[in-house]
C-alpha atoms as a PDB file:
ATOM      1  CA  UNK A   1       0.000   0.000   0.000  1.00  0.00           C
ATOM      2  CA  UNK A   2       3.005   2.089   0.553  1.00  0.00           C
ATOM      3  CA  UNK A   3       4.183   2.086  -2.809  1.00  0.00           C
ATOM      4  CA  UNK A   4       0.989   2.724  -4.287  1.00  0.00           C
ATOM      5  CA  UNK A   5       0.500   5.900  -1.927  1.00  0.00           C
ATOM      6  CA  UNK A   6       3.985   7.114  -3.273  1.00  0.00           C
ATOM      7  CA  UNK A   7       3.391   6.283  -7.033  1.00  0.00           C
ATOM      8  CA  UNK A   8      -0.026   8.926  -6.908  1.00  0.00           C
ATOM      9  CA  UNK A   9       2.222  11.912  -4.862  1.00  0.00           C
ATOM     10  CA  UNK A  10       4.677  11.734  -7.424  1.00  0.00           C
ATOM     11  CA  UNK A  11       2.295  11.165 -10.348  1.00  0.00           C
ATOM     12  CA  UNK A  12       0.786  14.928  -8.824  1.00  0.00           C
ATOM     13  CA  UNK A  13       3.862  16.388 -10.217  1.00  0.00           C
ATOM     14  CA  UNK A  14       2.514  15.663 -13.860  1.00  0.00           C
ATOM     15  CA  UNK A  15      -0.225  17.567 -13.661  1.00  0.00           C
ATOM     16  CA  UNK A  16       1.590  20.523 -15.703  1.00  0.00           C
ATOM     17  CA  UNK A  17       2.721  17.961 -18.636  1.00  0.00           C
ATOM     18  CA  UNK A  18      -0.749  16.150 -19.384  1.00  0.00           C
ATOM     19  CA  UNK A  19      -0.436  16.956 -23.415  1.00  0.00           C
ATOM     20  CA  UNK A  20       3.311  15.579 -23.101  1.00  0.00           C
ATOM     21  CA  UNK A  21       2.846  12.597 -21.438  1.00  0.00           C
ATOM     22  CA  UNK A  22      -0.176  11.890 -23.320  1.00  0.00           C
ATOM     23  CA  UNK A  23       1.632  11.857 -26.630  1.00  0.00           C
ATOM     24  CA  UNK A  24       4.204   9.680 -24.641  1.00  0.00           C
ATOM     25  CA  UNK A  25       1.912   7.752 -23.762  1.00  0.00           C
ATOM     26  CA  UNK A  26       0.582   6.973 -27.743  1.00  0.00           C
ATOM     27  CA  UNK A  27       4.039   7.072 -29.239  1.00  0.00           C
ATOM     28  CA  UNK A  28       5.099   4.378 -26.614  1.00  0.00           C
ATOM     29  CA  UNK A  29       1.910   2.145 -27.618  1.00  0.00           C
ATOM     30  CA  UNK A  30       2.815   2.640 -31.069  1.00  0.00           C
ATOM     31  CA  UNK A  31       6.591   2.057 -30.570  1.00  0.00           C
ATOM     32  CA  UNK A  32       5.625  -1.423 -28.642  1.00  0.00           C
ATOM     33  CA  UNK A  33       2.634  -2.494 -31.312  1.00  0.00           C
ATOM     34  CA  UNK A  34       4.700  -1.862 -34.133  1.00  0.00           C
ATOM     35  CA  UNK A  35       7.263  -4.944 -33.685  1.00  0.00           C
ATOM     36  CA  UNK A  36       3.945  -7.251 -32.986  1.00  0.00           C
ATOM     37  CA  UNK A  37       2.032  -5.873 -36.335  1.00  0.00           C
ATOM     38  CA  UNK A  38       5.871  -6.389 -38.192  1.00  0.00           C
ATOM     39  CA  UNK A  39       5.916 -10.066 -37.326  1.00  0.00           C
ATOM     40  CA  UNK A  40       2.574 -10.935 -37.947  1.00  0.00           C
ATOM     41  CA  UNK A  41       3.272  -9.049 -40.948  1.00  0.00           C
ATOM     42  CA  UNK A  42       6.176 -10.654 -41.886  1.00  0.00           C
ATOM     43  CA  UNK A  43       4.527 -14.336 -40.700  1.00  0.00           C
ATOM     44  CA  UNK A  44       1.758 -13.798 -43.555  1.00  0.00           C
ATOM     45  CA  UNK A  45       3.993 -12.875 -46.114  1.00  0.00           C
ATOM     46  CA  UNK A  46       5.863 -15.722 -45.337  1.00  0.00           C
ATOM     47  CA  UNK A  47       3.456 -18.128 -45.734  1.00  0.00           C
ATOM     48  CA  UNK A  48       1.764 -16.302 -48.342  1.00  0.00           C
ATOM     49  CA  UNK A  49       5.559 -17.165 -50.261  1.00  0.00           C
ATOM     50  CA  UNK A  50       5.345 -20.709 -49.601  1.00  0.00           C
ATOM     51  CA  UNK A  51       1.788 -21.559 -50.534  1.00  0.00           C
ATOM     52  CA  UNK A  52       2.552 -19.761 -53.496  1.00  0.00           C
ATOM     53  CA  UNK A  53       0.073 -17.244 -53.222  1.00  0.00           C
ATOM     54  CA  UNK A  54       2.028 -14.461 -53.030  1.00  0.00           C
ATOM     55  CA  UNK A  55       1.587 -12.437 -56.607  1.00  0.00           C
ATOM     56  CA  UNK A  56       3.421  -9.412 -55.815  1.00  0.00           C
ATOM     57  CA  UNK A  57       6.442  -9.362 -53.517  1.00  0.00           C
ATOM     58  CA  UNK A  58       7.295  -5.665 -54.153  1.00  0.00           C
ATOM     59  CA  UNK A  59       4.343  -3.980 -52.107  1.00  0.00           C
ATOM     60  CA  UNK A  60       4.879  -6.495 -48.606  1.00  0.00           C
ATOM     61  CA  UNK A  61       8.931  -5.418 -48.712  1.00  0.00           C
ATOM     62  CA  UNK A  62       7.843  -1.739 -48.600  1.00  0.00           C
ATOM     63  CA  UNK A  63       5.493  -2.329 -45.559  1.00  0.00           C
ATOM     64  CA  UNK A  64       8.098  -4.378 -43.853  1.00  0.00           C
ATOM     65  CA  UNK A  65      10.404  -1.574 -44.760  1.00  0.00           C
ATOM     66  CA  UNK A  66       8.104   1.254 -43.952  1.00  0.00           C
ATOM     67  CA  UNK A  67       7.627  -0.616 -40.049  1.00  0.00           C
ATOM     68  CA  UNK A  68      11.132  -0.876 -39.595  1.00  0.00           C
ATOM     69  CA  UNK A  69      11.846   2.741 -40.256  1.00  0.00           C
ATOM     70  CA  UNK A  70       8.883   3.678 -38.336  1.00  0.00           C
ATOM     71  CA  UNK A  71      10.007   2.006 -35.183  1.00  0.00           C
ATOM     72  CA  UNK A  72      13.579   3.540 -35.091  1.00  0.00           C
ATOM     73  CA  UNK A  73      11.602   6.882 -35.552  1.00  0.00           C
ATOM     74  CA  UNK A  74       8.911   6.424 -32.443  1.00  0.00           C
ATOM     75  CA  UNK A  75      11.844   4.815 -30.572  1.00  0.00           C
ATOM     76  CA  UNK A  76      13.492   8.066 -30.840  1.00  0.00           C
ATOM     77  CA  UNK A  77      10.221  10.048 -30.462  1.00  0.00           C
ATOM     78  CA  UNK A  78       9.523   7.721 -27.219  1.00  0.00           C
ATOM     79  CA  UNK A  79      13.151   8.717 -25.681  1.00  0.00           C
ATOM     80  CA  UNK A  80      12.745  12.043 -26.545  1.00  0.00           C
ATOM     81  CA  UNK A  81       9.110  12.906 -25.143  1.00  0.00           C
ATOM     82  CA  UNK A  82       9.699  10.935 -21.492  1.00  0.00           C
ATOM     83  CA  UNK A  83      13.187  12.285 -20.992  1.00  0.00           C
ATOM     84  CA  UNK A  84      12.015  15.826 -21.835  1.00  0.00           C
ATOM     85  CA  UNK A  85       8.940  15.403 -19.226  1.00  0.00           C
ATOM     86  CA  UNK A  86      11.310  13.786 -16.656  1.00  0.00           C
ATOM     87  CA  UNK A  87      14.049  16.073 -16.173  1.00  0.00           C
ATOM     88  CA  UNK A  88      11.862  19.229 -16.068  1.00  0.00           C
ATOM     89  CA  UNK A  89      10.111  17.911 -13.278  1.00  0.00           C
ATOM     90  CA  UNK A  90      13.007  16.564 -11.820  1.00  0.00           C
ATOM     91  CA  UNK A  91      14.511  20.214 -11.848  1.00  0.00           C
ATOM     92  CA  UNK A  92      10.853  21.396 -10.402  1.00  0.00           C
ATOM     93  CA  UNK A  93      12.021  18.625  -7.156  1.00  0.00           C
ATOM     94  CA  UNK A  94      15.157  20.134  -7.018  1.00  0.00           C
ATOM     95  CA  UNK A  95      14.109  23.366  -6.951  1.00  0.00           C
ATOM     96  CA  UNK A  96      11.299  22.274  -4.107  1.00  0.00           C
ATOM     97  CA  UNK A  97      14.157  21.042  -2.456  1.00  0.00           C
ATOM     98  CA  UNK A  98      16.479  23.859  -2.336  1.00  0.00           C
ATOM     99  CA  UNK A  99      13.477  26.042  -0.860  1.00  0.00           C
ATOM    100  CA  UNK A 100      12.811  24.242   1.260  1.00  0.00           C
ATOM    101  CA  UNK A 101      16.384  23.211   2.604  1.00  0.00           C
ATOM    102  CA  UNK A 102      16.881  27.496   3.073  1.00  0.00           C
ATOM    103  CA  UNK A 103      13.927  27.336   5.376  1.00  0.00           C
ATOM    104  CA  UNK A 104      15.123  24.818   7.568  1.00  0.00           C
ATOM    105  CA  UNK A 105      18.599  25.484   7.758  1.00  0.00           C
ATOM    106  CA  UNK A 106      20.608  25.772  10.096  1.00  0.00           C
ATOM    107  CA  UNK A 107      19.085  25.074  12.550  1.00  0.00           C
ATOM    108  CA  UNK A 108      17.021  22.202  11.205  1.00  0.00           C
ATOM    109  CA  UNK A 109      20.083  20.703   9.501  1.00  0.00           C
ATOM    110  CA  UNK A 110      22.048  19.990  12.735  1.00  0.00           C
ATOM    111  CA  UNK A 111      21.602  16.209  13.096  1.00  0.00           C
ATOM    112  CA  UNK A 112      22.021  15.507   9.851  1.00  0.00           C
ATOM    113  CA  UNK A 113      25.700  15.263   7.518  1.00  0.00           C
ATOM    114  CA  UNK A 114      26.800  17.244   4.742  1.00  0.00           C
ATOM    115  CA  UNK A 115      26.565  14.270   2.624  1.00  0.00           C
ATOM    116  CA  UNK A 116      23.373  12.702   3.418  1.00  0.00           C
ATOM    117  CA  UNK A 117      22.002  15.941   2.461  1.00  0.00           C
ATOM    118  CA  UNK A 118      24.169  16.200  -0.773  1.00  0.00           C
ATOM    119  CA  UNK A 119      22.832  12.326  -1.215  1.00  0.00           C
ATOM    120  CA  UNK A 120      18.909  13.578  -1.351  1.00  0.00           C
ATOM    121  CA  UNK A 121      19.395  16.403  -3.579  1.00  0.00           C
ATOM    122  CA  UNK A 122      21.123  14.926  -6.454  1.00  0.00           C
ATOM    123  CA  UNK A 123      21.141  10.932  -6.127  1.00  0.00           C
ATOM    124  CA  UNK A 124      17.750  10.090  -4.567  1.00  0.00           C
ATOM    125  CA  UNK A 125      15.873  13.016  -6.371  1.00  0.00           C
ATOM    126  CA  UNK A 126      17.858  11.331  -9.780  1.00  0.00           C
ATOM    127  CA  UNK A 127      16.529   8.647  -9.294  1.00  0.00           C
ATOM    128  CA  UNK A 128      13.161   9.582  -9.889  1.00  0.00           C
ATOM    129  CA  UNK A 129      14.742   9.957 -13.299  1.00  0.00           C
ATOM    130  CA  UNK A 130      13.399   6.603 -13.776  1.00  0.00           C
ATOM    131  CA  UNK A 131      10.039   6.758 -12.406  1.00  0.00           C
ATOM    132  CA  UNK A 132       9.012   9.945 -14.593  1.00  0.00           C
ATOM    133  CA  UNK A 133      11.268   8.385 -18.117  1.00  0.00           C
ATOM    134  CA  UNK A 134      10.435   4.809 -17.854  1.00  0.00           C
ATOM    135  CA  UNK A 135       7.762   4.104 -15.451  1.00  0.00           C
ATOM    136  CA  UNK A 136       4.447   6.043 -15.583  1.00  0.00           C
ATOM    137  CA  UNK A 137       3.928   5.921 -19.176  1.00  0.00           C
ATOM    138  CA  UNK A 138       4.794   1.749 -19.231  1.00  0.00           C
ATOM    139  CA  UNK A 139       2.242   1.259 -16.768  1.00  0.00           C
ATOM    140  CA  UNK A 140      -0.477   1.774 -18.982  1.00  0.00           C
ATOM    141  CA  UNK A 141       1.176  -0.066 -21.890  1.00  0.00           C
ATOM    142  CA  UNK A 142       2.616  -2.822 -20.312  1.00  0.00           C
ATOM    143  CA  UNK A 143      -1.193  -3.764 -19.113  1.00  0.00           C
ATOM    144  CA  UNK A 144      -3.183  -3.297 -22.538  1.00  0.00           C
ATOM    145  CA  UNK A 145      -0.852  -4.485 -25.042  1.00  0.00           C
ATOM    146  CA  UNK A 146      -0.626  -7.988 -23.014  1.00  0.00           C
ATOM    147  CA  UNK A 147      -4.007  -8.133 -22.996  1.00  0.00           C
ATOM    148  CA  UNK A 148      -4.884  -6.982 -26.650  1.00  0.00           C
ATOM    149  CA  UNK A 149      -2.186  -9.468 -27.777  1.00  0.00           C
ATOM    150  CA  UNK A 150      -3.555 -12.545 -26.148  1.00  0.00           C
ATOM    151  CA  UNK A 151      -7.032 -12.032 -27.348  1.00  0.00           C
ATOM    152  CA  UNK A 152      -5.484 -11.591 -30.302  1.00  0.00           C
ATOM    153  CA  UNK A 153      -3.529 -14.962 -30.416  1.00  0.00           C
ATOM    154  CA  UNK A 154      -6.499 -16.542 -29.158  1.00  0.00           C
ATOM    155  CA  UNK A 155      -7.753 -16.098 -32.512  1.00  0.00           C
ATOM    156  CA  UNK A 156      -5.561 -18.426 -33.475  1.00  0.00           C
ATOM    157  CA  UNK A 157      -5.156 -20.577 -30.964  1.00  0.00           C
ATOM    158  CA  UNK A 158      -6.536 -20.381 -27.674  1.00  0.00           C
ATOM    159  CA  UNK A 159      -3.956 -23.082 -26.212  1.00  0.00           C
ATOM    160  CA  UNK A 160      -1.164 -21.197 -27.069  1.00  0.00           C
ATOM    161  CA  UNK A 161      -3.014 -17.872 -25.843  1.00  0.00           C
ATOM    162  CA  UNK A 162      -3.389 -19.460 -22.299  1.00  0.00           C
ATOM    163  CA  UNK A 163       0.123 -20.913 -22.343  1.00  0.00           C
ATOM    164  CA  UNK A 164       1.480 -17.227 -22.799  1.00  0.00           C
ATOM    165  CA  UNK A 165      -0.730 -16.150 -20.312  1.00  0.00           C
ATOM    166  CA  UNK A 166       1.011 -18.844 -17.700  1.00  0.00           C
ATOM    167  CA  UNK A 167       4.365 -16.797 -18.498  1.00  0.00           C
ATOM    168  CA  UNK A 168       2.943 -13.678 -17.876  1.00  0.00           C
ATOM    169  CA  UNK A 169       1.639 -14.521 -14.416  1.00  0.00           C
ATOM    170  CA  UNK A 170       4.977 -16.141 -13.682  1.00  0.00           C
ATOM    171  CA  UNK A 171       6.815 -13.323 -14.676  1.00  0.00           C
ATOM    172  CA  UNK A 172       4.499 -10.705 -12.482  1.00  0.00           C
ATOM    173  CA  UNK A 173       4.385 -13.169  -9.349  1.00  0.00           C
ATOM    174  CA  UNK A 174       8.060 -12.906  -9.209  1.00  0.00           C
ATOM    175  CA  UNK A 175       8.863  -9.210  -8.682  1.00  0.00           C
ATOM    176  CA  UNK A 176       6.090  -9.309  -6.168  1.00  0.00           C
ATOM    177  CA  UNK A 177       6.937 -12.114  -4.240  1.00  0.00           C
ATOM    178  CA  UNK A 178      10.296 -10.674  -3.778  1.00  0.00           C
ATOM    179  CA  UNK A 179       9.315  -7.037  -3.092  1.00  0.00           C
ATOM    180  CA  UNK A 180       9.581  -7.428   0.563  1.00  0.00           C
ATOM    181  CA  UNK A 181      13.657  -8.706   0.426  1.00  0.00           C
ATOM    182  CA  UNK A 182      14.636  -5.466  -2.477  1.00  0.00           C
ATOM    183  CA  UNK A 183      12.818  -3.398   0.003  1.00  0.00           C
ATOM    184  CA  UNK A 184      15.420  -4.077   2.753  1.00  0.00           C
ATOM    185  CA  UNK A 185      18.395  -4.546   0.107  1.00  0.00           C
ATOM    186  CA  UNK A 186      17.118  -1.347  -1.702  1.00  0.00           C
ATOM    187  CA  UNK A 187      16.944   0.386   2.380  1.00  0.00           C
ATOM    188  CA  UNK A 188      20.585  -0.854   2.830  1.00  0.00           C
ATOM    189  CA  UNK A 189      21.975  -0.171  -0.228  1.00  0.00           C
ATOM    190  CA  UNK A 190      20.960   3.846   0.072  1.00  0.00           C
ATOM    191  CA  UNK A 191      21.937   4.096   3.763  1.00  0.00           C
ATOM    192  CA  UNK A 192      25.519   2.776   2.766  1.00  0.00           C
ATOM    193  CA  UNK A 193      25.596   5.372  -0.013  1.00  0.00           C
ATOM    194  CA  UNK A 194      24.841   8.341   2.772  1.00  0.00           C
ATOM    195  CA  UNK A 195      27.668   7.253   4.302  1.00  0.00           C
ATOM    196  CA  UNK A 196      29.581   7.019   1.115  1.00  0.00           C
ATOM    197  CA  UNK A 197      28.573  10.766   0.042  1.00  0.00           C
ATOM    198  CA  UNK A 198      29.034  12.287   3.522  1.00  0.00           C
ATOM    199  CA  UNK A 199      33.451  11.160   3.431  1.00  0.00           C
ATOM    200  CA  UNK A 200      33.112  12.201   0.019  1.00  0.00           C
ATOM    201  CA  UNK A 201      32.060  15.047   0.546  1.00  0.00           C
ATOM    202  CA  UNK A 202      33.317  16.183   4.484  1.00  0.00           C
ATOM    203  CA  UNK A 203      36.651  15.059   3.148  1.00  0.00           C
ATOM    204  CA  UNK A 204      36.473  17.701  -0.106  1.00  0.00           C
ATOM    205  CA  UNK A 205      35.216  20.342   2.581  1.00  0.00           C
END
């Protein structure tokens, strides 16, 4: 429940960049669906070539073409767009921060080291980074293309539809069921790195 609290204060900070991460949001569908429509594409073609019903081969090679190009484009589009999004709201935090440090400080700033406060500013707001870049937009994506590609392989066979969809569970069971043990590691991992940044940067002081 934590996480899920978290995920909708920092998805608050979006508000300003609805039109952005909108069009993120359709470029990265299209980016993702593209590959699918190529091989089943490609697939038809294919067997279209061996049955030897394929009349004209000149037309398919231009589609297949025209997809491959058009990936490498949204790809670029869908790096572009999220990575805009994210580090303008990552320099909103940072600003936040800043503020809010100057309203504290000093006094408020006693107990705590140089370097754990160095260590929030830059490294933990960074990380958000990936949140606001990779995250929020995959969400939606990575739960209705799934979806729209089973019942689309169901058309075609509904054994190998529900195999996939064994794979899929597996593969979502597995994060979860381990959530609780990267919580700790994660907890560890950025209290060692405090430490880290405060010699770092006590020692350069």
């Amino acid at each position: 429940m934590k996480r899920i609290k978290y995920v909708f204060l920092l998805f608050k900070y979006l508000k300003d960049y609805r039109i952005q991460m909108f069009l993120a949001l359709i470029v990265h569908f299209l980016y993702k669906a593209l590959p699918i429509a190529l091989g089943l594409t490609t697939s038809y073609v294919f067997s279209q070539a061996l049955l030897g019903h394929l009349t004209e081969s000149g037309k398919p090679i231009l589609i297949v073409l025209g997809m491959i190009a058009g990936t490498a484009v949204l790809n670029y589009l869908d790096i572009l767009i999220s990575h805009d999004v994210a580090y303008r709201i990552l320099t909103h935090l940072r600003n936040l921060s800043y503020e809010k440090l100057t309203e504290i400080a000093p006094a408020g700033l006693e107990s705590e080291s140089s370097g754990n406060i160095m260590s929030v500013m830059l490294a933990d707001i960074e990380i958000l980074e990936w949140f606001y870049a990779h995250v929020t937009v995959q969400i939606f994506v990575a739960v209705v293309l799934p979806i729209m590609s089973l019942i689309l392989l169901a058309q075609f066979s509904i054994w190998i539809a529900l195999l996939l969809l064994v794979f899929i569970v597996i593969m979502i069971a597995i994060p979860v069921f381990y959530s609780q043990k990267s919580n700790v590691q994660g907890q560890a991992v950025r209290k060692e790195y405090g430490k880290l940044s405060s010699v770092i940067v006590d020692g350069i002081q």
